[in-house]
N, C-alpha and C. Protein backbone atom coordinates (compact mmCIF):
# COMPACT_ATOMS: atom_id res chain seq x y z
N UNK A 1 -5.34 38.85 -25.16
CA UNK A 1 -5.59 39.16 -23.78
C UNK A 1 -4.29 39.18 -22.97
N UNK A 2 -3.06 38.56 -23.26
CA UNK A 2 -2.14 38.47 -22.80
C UNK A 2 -1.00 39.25 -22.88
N UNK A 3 -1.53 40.04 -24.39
CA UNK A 3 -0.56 41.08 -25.15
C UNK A 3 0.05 41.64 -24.03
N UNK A 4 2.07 41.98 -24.09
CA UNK A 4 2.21 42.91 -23.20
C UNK A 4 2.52 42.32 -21.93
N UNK A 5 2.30 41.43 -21.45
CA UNK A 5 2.13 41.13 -20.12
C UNK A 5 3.51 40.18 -19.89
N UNK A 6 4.28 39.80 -18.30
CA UNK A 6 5.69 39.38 -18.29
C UNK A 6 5.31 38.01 -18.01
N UNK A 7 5.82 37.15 -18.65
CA UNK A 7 5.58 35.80 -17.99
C UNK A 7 6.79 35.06 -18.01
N UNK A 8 6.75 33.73 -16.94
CA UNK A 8 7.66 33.20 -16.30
C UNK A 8 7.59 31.82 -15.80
N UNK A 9 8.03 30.94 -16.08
CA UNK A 9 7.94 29.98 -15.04
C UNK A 9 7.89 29.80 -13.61
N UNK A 10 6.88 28.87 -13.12
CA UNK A 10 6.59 28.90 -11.44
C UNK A 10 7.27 27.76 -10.51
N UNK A 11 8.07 28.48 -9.80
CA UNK A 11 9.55 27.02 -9.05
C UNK A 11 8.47 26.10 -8.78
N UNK A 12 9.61 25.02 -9.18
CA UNK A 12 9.02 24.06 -8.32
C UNK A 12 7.48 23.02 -9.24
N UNK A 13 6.86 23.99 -10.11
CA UNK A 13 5.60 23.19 -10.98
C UNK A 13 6.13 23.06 -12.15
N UNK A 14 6.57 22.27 -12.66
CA UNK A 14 6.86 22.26 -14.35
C UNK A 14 5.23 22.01 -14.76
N UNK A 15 5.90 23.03 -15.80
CA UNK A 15 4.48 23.22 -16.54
C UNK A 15 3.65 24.12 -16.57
N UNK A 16 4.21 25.04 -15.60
CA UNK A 16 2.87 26.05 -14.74
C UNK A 16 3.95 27.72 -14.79
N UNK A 17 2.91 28.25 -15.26
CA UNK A 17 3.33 29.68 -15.57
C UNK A 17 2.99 30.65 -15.25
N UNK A 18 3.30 31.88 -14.69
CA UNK A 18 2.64 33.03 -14.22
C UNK A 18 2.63 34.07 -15.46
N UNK A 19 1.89 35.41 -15.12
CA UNK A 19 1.82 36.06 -15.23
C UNK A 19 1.84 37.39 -14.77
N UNK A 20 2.41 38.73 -15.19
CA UNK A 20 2.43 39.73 -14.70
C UNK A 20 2.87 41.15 -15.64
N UNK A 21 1.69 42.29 -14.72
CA UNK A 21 1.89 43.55 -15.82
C UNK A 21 3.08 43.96 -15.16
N UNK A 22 3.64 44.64 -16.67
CA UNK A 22 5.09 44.72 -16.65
C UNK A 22 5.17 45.70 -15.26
N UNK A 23 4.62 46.54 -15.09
CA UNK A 23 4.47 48.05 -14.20
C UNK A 23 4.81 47.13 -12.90
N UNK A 24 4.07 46.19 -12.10
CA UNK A 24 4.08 45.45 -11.31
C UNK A 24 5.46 44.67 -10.84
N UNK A 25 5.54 43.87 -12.21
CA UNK A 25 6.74 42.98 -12.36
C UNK A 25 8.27 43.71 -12.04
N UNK A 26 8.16 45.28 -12.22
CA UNK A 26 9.25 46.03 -12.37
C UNK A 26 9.27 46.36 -10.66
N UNK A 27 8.41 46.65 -10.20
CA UNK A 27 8.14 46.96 -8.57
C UNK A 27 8.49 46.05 -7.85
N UNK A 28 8.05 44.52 -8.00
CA UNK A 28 8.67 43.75 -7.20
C UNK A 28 10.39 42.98 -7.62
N UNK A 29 10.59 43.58 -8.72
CA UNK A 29 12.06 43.75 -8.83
C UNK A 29 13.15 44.67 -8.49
N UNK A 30 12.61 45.41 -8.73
CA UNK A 30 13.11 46.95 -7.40
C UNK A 30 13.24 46.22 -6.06
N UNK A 31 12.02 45.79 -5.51
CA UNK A 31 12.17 45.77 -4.19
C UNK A 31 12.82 44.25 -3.21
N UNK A 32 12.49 43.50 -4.09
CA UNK A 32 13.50 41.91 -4.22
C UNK A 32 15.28 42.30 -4.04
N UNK A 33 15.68 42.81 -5.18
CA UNK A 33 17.08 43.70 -5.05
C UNK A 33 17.38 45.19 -4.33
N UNK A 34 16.30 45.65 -3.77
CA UNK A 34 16.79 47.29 -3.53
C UNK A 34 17.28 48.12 -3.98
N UNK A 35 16.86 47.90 -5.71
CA UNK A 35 17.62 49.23 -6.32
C UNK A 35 17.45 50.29 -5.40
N UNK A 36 18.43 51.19 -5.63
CA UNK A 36 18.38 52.53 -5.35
C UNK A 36 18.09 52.54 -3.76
N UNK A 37 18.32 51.59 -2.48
CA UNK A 37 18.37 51.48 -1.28
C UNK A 37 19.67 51.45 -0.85
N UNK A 38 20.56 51.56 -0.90
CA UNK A 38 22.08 51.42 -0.42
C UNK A 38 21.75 50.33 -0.14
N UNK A 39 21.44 48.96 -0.39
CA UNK A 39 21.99 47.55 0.17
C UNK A 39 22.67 46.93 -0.69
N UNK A 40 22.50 47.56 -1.79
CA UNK A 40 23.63 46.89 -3.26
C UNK A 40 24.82 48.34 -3.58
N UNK A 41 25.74 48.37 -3.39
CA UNK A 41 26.15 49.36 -4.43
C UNK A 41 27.21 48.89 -5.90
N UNK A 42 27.44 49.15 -6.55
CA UNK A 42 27.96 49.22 -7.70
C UNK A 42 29.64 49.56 -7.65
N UNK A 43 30.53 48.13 -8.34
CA UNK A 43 31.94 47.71 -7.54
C UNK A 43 32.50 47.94 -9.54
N UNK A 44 33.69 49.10 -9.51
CA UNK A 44 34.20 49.00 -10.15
C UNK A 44 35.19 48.54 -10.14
N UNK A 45 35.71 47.27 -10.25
CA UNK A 45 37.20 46.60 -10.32
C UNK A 45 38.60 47.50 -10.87
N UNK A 46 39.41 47.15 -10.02
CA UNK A 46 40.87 47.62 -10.59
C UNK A 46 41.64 46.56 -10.74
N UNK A 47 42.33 47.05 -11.61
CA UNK A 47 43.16 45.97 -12.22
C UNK A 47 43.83 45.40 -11.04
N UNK A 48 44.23 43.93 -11.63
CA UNK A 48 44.78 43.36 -10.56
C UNK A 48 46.46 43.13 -10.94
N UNK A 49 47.10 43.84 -10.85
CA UNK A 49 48.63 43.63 -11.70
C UNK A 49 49.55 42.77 -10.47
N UNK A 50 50.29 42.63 -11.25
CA UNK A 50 51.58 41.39 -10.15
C UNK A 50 52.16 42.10 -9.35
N UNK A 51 52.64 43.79 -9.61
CA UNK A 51 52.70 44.50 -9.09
C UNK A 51 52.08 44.34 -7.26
N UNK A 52 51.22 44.98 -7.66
CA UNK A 52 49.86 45.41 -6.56
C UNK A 52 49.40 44.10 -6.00
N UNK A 53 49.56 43.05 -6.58
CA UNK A 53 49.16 41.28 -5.88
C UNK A 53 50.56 41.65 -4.71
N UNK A 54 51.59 42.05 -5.59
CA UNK A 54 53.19 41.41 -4.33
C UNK A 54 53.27 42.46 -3.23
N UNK A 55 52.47 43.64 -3.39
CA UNK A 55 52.14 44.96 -2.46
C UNK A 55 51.48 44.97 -1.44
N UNK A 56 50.87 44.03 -1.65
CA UNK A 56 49.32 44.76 -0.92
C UNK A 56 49.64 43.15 -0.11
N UNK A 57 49.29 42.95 1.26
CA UNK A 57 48.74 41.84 1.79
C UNK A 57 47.08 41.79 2.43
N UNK A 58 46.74 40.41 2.53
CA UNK A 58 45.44 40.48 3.41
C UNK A 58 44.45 41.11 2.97
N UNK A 59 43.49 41.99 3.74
CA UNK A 59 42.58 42.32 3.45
C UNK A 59 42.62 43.37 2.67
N UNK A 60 43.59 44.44 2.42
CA UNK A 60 43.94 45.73 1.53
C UNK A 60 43.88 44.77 -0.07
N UNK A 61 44.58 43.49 -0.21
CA UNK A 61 44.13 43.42 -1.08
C UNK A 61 43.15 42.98 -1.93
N UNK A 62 42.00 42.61 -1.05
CA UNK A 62 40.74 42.54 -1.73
C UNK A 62 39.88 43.69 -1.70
N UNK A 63 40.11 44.24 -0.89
CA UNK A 63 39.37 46.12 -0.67
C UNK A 63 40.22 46.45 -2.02
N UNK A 64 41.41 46.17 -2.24
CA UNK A 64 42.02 47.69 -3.02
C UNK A 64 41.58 47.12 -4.70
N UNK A 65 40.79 46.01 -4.66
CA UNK A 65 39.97 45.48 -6.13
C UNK A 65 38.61 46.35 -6.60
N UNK A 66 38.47 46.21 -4.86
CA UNK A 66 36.81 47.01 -5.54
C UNK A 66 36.43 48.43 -5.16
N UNK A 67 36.70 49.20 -5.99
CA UNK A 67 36.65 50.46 -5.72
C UNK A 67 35.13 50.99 -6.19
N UNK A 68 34.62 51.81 -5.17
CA UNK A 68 33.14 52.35 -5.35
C UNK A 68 32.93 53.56 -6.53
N UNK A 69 34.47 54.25 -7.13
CA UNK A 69 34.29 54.88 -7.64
C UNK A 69 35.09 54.46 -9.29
N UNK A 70 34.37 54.74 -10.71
CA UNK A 70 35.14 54.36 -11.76
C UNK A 70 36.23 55.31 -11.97
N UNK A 71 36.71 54.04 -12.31
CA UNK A 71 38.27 54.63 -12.61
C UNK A 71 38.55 55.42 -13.72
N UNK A 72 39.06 56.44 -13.65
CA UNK A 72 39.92 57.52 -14.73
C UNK A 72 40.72 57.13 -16.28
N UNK A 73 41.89 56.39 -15.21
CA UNK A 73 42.36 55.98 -16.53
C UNK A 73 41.81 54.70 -16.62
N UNK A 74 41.76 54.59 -18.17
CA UNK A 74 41.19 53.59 -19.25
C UNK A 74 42.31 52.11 -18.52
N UNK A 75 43.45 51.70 -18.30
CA UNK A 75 44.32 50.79 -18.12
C UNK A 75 44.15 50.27 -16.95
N UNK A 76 43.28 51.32 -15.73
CA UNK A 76 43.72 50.98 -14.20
C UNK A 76 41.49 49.99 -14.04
N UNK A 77 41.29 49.95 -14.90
CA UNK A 77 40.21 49.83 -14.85
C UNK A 77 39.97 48.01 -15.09
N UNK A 78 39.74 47.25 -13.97
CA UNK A 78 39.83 46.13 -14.54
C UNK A 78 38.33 45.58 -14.66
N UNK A 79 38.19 44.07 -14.47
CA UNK A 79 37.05 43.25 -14.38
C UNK A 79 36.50 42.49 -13.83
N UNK A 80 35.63 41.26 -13.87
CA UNK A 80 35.54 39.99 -12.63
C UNK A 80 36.67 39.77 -12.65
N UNK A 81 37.26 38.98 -13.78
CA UNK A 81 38.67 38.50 -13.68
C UNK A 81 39.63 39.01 -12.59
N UNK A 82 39.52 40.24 -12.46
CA UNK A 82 40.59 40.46 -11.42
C UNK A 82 39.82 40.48 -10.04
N UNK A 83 39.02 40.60 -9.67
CA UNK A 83 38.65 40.34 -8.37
C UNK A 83 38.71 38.67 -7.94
N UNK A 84 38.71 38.10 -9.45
CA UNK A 84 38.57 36.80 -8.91
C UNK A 84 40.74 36.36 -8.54
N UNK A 85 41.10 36.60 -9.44
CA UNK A 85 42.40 37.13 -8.95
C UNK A 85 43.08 37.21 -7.88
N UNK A 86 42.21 38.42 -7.38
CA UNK A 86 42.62 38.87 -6.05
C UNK A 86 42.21 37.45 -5.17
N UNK A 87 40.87 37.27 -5.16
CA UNK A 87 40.73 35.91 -3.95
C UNK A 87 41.60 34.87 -4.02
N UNK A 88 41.52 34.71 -5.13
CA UNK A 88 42.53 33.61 -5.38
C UNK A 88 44.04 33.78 -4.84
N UNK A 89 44.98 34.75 -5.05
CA UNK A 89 45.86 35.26 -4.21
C UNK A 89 45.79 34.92 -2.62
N UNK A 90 44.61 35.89 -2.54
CA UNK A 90 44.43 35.92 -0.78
C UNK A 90 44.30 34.16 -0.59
N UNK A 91 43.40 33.60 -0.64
CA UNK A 91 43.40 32.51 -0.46
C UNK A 91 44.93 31.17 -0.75
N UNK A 92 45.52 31.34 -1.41
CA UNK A 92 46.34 31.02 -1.67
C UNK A 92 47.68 31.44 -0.12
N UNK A 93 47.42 32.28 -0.12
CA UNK A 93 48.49 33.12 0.85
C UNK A 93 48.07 32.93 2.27
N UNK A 94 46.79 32.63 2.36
CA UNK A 94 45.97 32.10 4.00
C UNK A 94 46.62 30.86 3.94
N UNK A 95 46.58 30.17 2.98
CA UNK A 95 46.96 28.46 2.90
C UNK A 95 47.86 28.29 3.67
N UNK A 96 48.93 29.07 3.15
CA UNK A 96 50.53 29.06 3.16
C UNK A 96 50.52 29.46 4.82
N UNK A 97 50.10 30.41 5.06
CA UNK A 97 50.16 30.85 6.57
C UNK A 97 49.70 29.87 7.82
N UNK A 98 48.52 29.83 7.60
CA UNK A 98 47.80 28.45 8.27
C UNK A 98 47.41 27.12 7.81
């Protein structure tokens, strides 16, 4: 009777489990995140080189991490790692200032 169907644990009750048809389960996951609503879009990282860290100040250089469009070349294409990078920089460099 259950064949098929998504189940999950319920916050907060240990022990206690829901259920749901997948068709359903997929709808209120769409709409929880907004696929396909412009409120999420999709951040391809660029590399974060020592270069482009000693270039760029402030806010250019956390904009110039996440680019909306993928990158071309295979090398300029980075990952979390480098966005985390980048904050870390910026933050580092706010310190120093204030």
């Amino acid at each position: 009777m259950t064949k098929g169907l998504v189940c999950g644990p319920t916050d907060k009750n240990n022990g206690e489990l829901w259920m749901a048809c997948p068709a359903l389960y997929q709808q209120a996951v769409q709409k929880m995140y907004a696929v396909g609503k412009g409120d999420y879009e999709e951040v391809f990282p660029r590399k974060m080189t020592a270069h482009r860290a000693s270039k760029l100040q402030g806010e250019e250089l956390l904009s110039a991490t996440k680019e909306t469009a993928k990158q071309k070349q295979k090398k300029a294409q980075g990952s979390a790692s480098d966005i985390i990078k980048a904050w870390k920089t910026y933050y580092k460099r706010k310190e120093r200032v204030g």
